[in-house]
Protein backbone atom coordinates (compact mmCIF):
# COMPACT_ATOMS: atom_id res chain seq x y z
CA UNK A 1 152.98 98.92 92.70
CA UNK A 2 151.56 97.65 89.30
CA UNK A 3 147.46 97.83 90.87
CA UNK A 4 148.54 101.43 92.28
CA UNK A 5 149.77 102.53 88.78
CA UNK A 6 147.28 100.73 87.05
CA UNK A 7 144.72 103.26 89.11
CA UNK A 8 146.43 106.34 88.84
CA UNK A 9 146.44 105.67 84.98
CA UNK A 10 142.65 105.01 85.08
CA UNK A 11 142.00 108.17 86.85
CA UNK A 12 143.93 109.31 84.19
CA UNK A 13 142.30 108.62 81.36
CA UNK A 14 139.16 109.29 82.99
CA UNK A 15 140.09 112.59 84.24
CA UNK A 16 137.24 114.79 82.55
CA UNK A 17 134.64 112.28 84.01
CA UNK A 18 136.08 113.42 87.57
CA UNK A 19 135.79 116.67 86.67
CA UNK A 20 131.72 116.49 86.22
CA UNK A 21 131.57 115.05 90.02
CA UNK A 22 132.83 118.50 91.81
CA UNK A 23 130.13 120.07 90.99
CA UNK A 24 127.78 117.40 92.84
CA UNK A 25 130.26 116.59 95.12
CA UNK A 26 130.20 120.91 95.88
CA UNK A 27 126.02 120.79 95.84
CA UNK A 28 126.26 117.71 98.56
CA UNK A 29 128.21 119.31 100.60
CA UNK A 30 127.40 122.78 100.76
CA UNK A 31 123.68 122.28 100.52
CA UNK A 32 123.62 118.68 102.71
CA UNK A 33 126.61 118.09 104.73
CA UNK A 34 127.01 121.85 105.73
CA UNK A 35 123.62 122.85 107.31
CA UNK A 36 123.75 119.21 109.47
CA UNK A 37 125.47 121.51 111.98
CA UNK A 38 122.07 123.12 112.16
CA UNK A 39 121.13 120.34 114.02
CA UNK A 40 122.93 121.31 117.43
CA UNK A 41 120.66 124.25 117.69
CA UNK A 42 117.45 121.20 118.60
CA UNK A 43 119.46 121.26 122.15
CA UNK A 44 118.96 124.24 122.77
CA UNK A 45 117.08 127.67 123.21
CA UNK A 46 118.27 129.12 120.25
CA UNK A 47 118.84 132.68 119.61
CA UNK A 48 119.60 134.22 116.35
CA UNK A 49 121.33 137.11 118.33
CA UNK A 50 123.43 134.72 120.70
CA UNK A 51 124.53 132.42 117.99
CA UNK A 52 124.96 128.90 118.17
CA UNK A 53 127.64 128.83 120.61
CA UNK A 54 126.17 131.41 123.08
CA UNK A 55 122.61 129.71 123.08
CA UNK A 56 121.66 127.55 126.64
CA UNK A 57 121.93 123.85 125.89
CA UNK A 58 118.45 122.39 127.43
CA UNK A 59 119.16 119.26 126.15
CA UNK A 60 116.08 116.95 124.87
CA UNK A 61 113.21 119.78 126.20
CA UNK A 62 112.31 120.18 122.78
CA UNK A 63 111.36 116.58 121.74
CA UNK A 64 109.75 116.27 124.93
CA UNK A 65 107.29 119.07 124.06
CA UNK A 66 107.11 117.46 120.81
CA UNK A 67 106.30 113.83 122.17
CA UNK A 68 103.58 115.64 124.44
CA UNK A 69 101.89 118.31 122.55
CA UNK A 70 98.62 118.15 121.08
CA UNK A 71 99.11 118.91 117.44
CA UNK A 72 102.22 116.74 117.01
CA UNK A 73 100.33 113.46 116.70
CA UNK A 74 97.47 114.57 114.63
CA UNK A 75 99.78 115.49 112.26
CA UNK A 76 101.79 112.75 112.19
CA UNK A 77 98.78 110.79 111.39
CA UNK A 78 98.01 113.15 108.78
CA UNK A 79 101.32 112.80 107.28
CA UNK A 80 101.15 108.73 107.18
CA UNK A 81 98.06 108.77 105.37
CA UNK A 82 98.61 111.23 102.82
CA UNK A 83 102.28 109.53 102.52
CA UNK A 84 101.50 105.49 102.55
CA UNK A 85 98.43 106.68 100.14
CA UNK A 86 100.89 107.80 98.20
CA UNK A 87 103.29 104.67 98.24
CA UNK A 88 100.47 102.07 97.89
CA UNK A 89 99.07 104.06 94.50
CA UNK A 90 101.56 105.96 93.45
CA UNK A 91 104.54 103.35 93.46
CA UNK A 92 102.79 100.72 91.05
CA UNK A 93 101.71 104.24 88.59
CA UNK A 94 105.01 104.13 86.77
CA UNK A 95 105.73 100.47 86.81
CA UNK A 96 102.62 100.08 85.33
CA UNK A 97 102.51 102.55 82.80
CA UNK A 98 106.20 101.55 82.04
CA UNK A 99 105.06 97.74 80.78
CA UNK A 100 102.19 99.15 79.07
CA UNK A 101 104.70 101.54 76.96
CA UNK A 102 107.46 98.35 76.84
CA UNK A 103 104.42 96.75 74.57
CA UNK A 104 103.32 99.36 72.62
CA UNK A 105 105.34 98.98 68.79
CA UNK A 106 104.57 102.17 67.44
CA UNK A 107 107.50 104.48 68.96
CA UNK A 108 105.93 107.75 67.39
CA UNK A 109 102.73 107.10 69.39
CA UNK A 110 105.27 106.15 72.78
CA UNK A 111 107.13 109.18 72.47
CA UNK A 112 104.20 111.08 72.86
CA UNK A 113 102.81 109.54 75.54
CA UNK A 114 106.15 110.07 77.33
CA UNK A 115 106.65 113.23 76.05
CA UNK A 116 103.28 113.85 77.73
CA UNK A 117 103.45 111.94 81.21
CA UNK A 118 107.23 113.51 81.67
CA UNK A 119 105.49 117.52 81.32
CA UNK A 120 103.82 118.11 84.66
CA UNK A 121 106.96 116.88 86.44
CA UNK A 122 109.13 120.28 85.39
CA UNK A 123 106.36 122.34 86.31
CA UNK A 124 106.60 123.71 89.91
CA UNK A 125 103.58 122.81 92.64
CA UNK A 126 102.93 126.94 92.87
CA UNK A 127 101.57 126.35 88.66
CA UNK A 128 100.53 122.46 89.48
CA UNK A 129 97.94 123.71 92.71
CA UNK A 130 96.27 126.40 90.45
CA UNK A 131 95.58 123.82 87.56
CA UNK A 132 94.24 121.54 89.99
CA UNK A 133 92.13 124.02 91.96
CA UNK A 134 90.89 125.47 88.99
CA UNK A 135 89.96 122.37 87.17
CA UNK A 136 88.37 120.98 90.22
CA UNK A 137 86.69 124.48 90.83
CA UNK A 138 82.61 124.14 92.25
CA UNK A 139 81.73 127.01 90.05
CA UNK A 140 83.81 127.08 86.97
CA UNK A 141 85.87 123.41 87.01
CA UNK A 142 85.71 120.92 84.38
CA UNK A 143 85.18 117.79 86.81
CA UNK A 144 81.55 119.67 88.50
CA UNK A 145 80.83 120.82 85.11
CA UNK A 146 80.62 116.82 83.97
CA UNK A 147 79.45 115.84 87.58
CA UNK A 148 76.41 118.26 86.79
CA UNK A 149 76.04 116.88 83.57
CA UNK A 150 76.12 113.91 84.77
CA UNK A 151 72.95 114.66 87.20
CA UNK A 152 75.00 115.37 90.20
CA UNK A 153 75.46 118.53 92.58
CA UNK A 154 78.61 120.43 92.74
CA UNK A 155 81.99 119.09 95.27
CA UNK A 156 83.89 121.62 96.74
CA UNK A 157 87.28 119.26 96.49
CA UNK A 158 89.58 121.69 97.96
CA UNK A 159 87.55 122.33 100.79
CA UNK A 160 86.48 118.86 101.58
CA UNK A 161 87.68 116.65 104.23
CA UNK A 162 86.37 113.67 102.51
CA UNK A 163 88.30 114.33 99.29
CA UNK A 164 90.84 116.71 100.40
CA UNK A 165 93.51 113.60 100.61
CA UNK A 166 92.69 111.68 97.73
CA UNK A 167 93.03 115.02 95.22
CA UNK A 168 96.77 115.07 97.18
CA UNK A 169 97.56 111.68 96.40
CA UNK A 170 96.11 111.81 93.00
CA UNK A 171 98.01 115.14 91.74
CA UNK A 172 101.52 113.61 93.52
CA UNK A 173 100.95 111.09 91.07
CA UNK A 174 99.56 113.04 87.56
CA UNK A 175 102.82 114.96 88.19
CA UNK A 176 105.27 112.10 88.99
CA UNK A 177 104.36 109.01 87.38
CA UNK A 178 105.62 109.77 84.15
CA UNK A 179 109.25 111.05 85.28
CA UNK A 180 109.24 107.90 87.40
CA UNK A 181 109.12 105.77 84.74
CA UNK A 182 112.57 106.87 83.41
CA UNK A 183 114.32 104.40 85.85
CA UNK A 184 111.94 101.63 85.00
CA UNK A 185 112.36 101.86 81.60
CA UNK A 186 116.31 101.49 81.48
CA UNK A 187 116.01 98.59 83.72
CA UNK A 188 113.89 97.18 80.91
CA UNK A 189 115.95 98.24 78.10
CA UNK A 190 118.90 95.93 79.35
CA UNK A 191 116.93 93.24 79.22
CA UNK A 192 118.44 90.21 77.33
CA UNK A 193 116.19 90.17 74.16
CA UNK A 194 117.35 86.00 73.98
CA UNK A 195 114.68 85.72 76.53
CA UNK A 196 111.96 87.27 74.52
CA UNK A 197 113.13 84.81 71.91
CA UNK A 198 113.32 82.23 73.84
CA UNK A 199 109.72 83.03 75.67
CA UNK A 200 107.93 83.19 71.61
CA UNK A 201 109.51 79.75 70.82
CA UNK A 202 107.87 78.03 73.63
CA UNK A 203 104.45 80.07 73.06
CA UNK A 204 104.45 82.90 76.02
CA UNK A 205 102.06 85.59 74.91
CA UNK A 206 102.60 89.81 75.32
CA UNK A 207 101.08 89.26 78.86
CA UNK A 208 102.74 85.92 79.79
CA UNK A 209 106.58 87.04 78.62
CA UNK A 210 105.25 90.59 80.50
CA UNK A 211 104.45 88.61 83.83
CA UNK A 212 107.40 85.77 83.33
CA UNK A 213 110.29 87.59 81.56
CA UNK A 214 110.23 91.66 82.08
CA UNK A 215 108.50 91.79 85.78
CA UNK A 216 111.34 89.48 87.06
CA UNK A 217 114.08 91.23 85.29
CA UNK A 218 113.06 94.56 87.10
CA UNK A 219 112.49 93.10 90.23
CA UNK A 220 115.97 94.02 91.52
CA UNK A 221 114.85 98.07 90.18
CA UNK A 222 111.83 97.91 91.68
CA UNK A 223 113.33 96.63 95.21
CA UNK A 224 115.68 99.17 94.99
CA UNK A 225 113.45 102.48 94.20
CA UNK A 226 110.63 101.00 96.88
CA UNK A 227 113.61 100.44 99.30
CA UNK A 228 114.21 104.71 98.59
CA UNK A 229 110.26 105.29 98.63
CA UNK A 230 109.73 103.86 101.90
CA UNK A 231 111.84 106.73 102.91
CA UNK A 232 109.50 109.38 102.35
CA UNK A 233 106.31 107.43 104.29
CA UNK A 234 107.44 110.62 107.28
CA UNK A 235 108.52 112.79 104.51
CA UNK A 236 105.98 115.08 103.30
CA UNK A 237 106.03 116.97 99.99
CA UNK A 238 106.01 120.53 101.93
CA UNK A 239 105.83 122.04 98.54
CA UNK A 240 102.34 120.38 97.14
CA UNK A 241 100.50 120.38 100.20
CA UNK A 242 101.77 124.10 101.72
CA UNK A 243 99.99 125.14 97.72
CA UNK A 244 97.22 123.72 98.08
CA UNK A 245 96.13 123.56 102.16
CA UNK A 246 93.54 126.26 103.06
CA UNK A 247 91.65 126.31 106.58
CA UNK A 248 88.73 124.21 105.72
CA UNK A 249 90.86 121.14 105.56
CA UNK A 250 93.71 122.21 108.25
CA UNK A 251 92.32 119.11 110.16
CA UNK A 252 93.02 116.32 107.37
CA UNK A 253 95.15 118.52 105.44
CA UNK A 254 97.96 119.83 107.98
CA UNK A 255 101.33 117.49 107.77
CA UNK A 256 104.59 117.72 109.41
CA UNK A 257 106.47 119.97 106.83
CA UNK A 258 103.44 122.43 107.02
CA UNK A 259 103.33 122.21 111.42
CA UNK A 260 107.39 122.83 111.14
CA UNK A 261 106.80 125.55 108.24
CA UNK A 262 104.65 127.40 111.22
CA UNK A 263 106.59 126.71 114.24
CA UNK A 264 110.02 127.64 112.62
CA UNK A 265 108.87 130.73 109.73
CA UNK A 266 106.35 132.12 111.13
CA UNK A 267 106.58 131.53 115.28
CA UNK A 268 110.51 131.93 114.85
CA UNK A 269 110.56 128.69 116.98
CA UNK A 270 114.01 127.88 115.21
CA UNK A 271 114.95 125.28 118.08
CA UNK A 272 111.53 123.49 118.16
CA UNK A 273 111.58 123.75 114.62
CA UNK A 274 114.70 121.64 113.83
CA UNK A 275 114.02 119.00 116.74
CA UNK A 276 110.99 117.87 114.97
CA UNK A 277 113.28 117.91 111.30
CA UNK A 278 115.53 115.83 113.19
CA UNK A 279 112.94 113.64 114.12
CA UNK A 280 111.48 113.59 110.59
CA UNK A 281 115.14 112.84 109.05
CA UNK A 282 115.62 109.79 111.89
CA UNK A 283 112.83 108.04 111.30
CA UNK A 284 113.26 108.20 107.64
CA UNK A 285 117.00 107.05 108.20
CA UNK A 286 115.02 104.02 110.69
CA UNK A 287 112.76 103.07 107.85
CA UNK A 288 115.20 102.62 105.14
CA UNK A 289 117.62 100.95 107.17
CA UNK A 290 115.42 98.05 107.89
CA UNK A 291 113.15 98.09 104.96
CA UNK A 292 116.48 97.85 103.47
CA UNK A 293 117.82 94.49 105.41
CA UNK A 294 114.39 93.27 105.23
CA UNK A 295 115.25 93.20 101.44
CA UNK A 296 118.27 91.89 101.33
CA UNK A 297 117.71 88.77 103.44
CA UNK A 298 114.18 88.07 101.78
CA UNK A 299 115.31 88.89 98.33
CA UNK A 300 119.39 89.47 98.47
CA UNK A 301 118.85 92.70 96.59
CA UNK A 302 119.51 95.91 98.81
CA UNK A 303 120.67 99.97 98.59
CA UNK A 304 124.21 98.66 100.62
């Protein structure tokens, strides 16, 4: 009686906190937990006019033609390179930058740099695709103009299979690294400054207490936000590639949010559509799940 008391008066006291969670708690489940009813309509021919209840239930037809077509797997391997390009650079970007700001001891000079690294991730990919396509313009961009300079001839980035993937991965992480390095940062923050002390008195240097002290403090972080990342190795960012795709690189270019985008929007396959969603969300769910026990056996530090 005295626990159940003791909780009621912590909710309590901590009432206004509560209050902040409905409207998350609201987003989640209007925006998340809602639409996963959506998911029925995979199993089945669905009709916008009949509804989901009055649609024919065919059962797994759809993943079959998904399993068997001839696009599916092209994009699918489009959508693992772009995405484990993505992981492999763009995952050590902020944890990097983040112990090269942790040494810097002027904090005018690292609030700019943040201040600066943190920008391109509030701007939307619809701005972000026509900074990158002009700056990497053949005619008019900055990059040919130095490339010329330079003695070379003109690329045509956005039009080049050869290139088309790396200016994807290398824009994800222009626009992300910075924002990224939020989390990174706090983890360093709480950091026990009696092991910097203790690191000086027996002679580490910046690098060594960088390599021996902060890198294994984070570790747990780290685990945790690759543990998340490893997620999104199926997920595609619809929004930067959809911006920035153009039919001169459909064959490098074309990923699973921009196949679904097609089949769904403008083929008003709604049914097809969703099965290969569901199929996107599973083997994200798949991934996570063991990269996640994988952890936590090897290391002890996992998401549950």
């Amino acid at each position: 009686m005295k626990k159940k008391y003791s909780t009621w008066k912590q909710y309590k006291k901590c009432k206004y906190l509560f209050l902040m969670f409905i409207p998350v708690i609201l987003y989640f489940v209007i925006f998340c937990y809602v639409p996963m009813y959506g998911v029925i309509i995979s199993f089945q021919d669905y009709y916008p006019r009949l509804g989901i209840t009055g649609s024919e239930w065919v059962g797994f037809k759809h993943f079959e033609k998904l399993f068997t077509g001839r696009y599916f797997f092209p994009v699918l391997r489009n959508t693992l390179i772009i995405s484990i390009g993505k992981l492999l650079f763009g995952f050590p970007a902020p944890i990097i930058l983040c112990l090269l700001l942790n040494e810097v001891r002027s904090l005018k000079f690292k609030k700019v740099v943040q201040t600066i690294s943190y920008l391109p991730h509030f701007i939307s990919w619809v701005v972000l695709a026509s900074i990158v396509q002009t700056i990497l313009s053949p005619s008019s961009g900055v990059v040919n103009y130095i490339i010329q300079l330079l003695g070379g001839e003109p690329i045509f980035f956005m039009g080049s299979s050869d290139w088309f993937r790396k200016v994807i991965v290398g824009s994800s992480i222009w626009r992300d690294t910075g924002w990224q390095t939020v989390v990174f940062m706090a983890a360093i923050l709480s950091i026990d400054p009696q092991l910097y002390e203790a690191a000086d008195l027996d002679g580490a240097g910046r690098f060594q207490k960088m390599i021996y002290v902060t890198l294994p403090c984070i570790a747990p972080t780290i685990i945790i936000m690759f543990i998340m990342a490893t997620g999104n190795v199926i997920q595609d960012d619809f929004d930067q590639i959809y911006n920035m795709l153009n039919a001169k690189v459909m064959d490098v270019g074309d990923v699973i949010g921009t196949y679904t985008y097609r089949m769904g929007i403008e083929k008003m396959n709604f049914s097809y559509a969703t099965a290969v969603g569901l199929f996107k969300n599973v083997v994200s769910l798949i991934l996570v799940t063991f990269t996640n026990a994988f952890s936590r056996k090897l290391s002890g530090s996992s998401l549950w």
